[in-house]
Protein backbone atom coordinates (compact mmCIF):
# COMPACT_ATOMS: atom_id res chain seq x y z
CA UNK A 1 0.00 0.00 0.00
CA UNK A 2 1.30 3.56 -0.54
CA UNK A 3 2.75 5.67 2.37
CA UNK A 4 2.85 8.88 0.95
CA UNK A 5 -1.13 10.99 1.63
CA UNK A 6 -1.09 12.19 -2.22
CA UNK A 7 -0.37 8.20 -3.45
CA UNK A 8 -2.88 6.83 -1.09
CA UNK A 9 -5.74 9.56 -2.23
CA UNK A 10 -4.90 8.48 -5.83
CA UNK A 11 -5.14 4.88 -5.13
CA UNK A 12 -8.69 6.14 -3.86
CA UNK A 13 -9.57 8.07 -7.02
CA UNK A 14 -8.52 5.01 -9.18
CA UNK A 15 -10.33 2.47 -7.55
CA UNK A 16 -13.78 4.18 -7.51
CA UNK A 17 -12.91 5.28 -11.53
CA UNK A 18 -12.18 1.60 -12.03
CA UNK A 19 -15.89 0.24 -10.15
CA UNK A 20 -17.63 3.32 -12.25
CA UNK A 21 -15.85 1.90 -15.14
CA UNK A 22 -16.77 -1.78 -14.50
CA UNK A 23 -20.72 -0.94 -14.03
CA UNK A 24 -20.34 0.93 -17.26
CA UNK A 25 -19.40 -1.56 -19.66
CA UNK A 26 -21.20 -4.09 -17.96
CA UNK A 27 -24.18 -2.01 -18.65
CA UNK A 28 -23.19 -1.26 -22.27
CA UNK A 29 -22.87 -5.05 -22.49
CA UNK A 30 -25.99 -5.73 -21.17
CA UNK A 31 -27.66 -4.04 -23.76
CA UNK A 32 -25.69 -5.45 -26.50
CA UNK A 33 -27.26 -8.73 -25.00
CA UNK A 34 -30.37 -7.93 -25.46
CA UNK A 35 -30.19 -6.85 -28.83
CA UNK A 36 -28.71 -10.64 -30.12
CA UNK A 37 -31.12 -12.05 -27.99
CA UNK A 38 -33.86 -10.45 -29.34
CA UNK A 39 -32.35 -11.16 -32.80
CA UNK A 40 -31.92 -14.68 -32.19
CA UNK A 41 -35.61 -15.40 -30.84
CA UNK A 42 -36.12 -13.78 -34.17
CA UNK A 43 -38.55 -10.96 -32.82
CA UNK A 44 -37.87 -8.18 -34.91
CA UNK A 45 -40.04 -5.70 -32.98
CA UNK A 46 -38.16 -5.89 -29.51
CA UNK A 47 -34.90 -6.29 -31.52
CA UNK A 48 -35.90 -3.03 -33.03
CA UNK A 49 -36.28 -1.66 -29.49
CA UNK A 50 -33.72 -3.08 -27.99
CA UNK A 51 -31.34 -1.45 -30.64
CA UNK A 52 -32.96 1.92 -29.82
CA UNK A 53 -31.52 1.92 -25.93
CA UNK A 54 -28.08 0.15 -27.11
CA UNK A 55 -26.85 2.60 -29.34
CA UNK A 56 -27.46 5.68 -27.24
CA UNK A 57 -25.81 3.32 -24.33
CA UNK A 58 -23.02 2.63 -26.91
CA UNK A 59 -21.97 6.24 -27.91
CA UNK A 60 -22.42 7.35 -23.92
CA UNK A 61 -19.34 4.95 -23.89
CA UNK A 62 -17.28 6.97 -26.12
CA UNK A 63 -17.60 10.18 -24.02
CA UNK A 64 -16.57 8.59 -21.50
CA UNK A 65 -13.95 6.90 -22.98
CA UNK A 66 -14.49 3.36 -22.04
CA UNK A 67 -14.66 2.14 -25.64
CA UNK A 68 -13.15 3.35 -28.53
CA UNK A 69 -15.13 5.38 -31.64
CA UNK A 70 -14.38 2.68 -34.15
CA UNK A 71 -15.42 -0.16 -31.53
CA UNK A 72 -18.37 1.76 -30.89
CA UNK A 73 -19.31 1.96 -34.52
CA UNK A 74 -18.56 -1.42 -35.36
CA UNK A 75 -20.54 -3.10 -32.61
CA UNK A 76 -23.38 -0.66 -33.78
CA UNK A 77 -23.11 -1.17 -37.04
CA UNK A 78 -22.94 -5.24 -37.06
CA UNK A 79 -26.14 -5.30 -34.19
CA UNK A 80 -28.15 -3.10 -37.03
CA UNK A 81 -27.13 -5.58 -39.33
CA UNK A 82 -28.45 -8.54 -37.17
CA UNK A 83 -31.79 -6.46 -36.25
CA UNK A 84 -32.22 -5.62 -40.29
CA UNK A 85 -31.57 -9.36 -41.17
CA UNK A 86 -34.12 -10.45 -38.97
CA UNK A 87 -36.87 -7.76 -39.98
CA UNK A 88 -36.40 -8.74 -43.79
């Protein structure tokens, strides 16, 4: 453990960034979840919806800086692509 009061403080900051990270992407991948499920069950209408809350969730991501912009746009892109194959 650190001795010096400005290492221990940061040790703080860094652990509650890291649990505020962790319940971040694991609600990003939640959503993501729900989208292939939906997909899968082959229920275009909740896939539909479920692809409305993901993507905002997604892009939230990006501000924050949890995910990438081209990780962010590729998962988007390849869950439309799973919603509009099962719609057609």
């Amino acid at each position: 453990m650190a001795n010096i009061k400005s290492a221990i403080k940061r040790a703080k900051t860094s652990e509650k960034n890291r649990q505020r990270n962790v319940a971040l992407r694991s609600r990003m991948r939640t959503a993501i979840k729900k989208v292939v499920a939906a997909a899968d069950e082959g229920n275009a209408e909740a896939a539909t919806e479920a692809l409305k809350t993901a993507q905002p969730t997604i892009d939230g991501m990006v501000n924050k800086g949890l995910v990438s912009k081209n990780k962010a746009a590729r998962t988007k892109s390849r869950l439309n692509k799973r919603v509009r194959a099962v719609s057609a």
